[in-house]
Protein backbone atom coordinates (compact mmCIF):
# COMPACT_ATOMS: atom_id res chain seq x y z
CA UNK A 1 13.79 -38.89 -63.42
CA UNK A 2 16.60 -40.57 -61.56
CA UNK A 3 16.59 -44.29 -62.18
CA UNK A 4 16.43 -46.58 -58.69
CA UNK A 5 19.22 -49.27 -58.74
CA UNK A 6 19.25 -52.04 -56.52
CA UNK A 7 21.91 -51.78 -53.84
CA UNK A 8 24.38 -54.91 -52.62
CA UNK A 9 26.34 -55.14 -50.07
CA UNK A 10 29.09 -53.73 -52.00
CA UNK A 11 27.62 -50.90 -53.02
CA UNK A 12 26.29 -50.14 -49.24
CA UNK A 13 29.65 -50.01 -48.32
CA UNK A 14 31.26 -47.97 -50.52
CA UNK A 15 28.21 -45.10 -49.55
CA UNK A 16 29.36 -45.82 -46.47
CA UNK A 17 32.70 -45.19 -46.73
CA UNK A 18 32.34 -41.94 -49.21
CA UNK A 19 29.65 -40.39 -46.72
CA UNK A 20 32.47 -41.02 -43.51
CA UNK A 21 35.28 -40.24 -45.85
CA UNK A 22 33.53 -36.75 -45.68
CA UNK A 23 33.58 -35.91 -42.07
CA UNK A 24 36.54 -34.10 -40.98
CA UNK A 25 38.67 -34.94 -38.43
CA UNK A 26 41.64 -33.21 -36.34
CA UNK A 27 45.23 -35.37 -36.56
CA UNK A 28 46.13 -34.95 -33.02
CA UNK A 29 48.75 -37.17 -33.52
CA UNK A 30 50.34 -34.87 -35.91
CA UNK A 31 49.39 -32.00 -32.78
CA UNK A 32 51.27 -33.72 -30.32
CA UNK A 33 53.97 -34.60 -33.15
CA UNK A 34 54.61 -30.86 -33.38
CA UNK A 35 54.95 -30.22 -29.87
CA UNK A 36 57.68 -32.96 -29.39
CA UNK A 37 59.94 -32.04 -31.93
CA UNK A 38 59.58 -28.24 -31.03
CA UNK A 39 60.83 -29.22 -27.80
CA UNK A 40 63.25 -31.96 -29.15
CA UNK A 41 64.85 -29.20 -31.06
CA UNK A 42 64.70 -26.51 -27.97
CA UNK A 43 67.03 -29.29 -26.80
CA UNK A 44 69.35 -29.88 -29.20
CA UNK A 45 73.23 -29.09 -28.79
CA UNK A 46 74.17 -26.29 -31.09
CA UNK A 47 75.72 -28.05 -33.27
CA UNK A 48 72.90 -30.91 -33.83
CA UNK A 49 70.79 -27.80 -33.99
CA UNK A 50 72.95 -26.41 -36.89
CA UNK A 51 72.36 -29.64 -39.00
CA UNK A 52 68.51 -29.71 -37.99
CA UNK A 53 68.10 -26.03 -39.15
CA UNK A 54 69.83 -27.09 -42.95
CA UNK A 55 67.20 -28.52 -45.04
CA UNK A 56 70.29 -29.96 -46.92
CA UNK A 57 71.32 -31.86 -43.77
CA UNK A 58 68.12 -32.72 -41.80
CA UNK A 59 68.07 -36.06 -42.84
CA UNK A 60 71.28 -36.78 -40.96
CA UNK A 61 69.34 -36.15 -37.76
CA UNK A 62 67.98 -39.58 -36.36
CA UNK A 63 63.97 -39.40 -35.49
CA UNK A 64 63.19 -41.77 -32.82
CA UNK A 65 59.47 -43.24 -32.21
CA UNK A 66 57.67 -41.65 -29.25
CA UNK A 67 56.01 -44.09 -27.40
CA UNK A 68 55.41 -43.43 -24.22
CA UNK A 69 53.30 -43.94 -20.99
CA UNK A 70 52.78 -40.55 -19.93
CA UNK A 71 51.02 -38.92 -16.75
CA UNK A 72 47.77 -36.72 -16.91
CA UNK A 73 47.17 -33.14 -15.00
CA UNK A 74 44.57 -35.31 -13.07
CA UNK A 75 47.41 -38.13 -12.23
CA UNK A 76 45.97 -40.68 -15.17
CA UNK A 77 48.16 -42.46 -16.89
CA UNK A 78 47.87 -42.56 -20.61
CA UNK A 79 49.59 -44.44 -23.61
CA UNK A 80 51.01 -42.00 -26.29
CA UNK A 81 52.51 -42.86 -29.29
CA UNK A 82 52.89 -39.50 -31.72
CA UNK A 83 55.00 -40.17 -34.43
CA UNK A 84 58.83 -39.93 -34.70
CA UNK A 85 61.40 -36.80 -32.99
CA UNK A 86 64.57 -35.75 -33.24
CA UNK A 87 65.84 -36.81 -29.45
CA UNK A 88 67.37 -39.64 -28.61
CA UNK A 89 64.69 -42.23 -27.19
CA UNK A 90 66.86 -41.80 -23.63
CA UNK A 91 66.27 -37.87 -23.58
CA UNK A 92 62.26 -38.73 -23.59
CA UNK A 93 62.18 -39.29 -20.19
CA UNK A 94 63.18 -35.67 -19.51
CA UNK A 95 59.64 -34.49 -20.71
CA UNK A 96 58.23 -31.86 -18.74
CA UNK A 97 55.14 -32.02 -16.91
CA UNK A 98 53.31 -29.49 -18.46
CA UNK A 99 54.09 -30.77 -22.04
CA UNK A 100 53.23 -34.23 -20.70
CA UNK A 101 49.83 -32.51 -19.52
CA UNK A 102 49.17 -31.53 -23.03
CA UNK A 103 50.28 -35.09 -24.76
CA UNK A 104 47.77 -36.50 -22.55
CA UNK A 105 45.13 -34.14 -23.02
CA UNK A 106 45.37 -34.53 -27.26
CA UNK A 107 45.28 -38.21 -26.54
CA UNK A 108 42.12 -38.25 -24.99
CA UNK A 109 40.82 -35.61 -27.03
CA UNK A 110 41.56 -38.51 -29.66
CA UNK A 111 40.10 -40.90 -27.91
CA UNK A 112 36.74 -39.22 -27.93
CA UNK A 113 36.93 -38.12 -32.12
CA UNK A 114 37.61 -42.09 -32.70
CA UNK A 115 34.61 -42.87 -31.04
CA UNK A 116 32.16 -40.45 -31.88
CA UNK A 117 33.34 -41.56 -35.10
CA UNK A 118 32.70 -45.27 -34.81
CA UNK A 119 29.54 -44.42 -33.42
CA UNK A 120 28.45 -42.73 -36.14
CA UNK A 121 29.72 -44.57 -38.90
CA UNK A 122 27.46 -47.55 -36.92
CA UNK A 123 24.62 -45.17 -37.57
CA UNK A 124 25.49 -44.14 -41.27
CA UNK A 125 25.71 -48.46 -41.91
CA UNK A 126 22.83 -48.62 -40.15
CA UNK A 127 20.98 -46.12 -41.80
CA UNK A 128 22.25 -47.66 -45.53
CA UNK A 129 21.59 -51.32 -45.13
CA UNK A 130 18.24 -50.15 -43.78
CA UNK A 131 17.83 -49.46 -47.60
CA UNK A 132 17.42 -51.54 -50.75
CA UNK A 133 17.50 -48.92 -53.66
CA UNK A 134 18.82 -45.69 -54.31
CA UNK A 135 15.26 -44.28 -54.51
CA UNK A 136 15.04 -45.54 -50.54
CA UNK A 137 18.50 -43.82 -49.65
CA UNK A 138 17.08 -40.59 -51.46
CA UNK A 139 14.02 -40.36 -49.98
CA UNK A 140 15.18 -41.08 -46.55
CA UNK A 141 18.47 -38.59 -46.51
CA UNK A 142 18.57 -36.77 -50.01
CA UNK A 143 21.40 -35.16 -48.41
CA UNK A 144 23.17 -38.92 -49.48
CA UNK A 145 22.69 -38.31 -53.28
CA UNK A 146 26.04 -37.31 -54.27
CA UNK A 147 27.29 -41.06 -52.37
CA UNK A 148 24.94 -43.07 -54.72
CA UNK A 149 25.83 -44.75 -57.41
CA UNK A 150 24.65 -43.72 -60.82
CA UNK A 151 24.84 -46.38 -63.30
CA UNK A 152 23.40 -49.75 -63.87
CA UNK A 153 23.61 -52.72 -61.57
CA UNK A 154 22.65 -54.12 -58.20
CA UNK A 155 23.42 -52.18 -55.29
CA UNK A 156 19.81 -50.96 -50.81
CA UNK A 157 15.92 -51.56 -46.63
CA UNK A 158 15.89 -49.13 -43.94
CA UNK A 159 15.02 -48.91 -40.33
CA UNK A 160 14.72 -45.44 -38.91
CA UNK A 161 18.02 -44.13 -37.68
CA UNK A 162 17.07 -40.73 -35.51
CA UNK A 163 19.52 -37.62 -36.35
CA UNK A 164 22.42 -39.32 -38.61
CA UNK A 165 22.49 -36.50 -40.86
CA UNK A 166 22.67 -34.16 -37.80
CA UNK A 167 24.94 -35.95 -36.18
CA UNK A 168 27.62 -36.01 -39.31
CA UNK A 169 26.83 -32.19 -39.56
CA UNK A 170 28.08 -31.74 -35.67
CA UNK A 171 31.30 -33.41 -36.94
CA UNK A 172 31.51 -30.85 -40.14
CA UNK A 173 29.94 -33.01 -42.72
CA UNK A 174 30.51 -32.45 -45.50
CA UNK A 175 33.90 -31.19 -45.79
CA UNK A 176 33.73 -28.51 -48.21
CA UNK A 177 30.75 -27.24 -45.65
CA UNK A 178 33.15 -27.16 -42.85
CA UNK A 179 35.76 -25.32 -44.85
């Protein structure tokens, strides 16, 4: 028999954090990252393109911030800010349309993740400080048990919270289930 522990704030928290910790998300940043410096380096003068091709030399290659207010296929304008390329910051205004498209479209698709994900971590707090004990978080989502802690101490009351666990399963909770 699994001994009940009183949960704190604290503790809440922390299950909190380990159950979100588990959903997967996509790094579009990192996306649109990729597609910038593949067409930073489609742009490069040979001989820049020589030292960006040495792993030896690379670092010699300044990497400017991309931050940008680029326009959608739809005419929207959108903020994008994906990391650091190899172009001077002048060159960025060059950026095709299509690419621009595509920035755009990863942003928003980022957008949306971020707050499906704040949603749902509402629900996940909402669902834990609903509880007072561990034996409250296992009844109501036994799913939680590997999030609870398992030694002595105070640590959760808990209103009904309709399809959290099938939510975080429509993200890829857990992980290793997603894999």
């Amino acid at each position: 028999m699994t001994k009940s522990i009183r949960l704190d704030r604290y503790a809440k928290q922390a299950i909190v954090t380990a159950i979100m910790n588990d959903v997967p998300h996509v790094d579009y940043e990192e996306q649109q990252n990729a597609l910038l410096t593949e067409w930073a380096v489609s742009r490069m003068p040979p001989k820049v393109h020589a030292v960006w091709t040495d792993k030896n030399l690379r670092h010699y290659v300044k990497l400017e911030r991309f931050n940008k207010v680029l326009m959608g296929p739809h005419g929207e304008e959108k903020y994008v800010s994906a990391g650091y390329i190899p172009m001077p910051e002048d060159q960025h205004k060059t950026l095709p349309a299509e690419l621009s498209h595509k920035l755009v479209e990863l942003e928003h698709l980022s957008d949306e993740q971020s707050e499906r994900w704040r949603e749902l971590r509402e629900k996940v707090r909402g669902l834990i400080n609903g509880c007072s004990s561990t034996k409250q978080v296992r009844d109501t989502c036994p799913e939680f048990e590997k999030y609870l802690p398992k030694g002595e101490g105070s640590t959760i009351s808990l209103p009904s919270v309709a399809n959290v666990v099938t939510e975080l399963m429509k993200e890829g909770w857990p992980k290793e289930a997603a894999a």
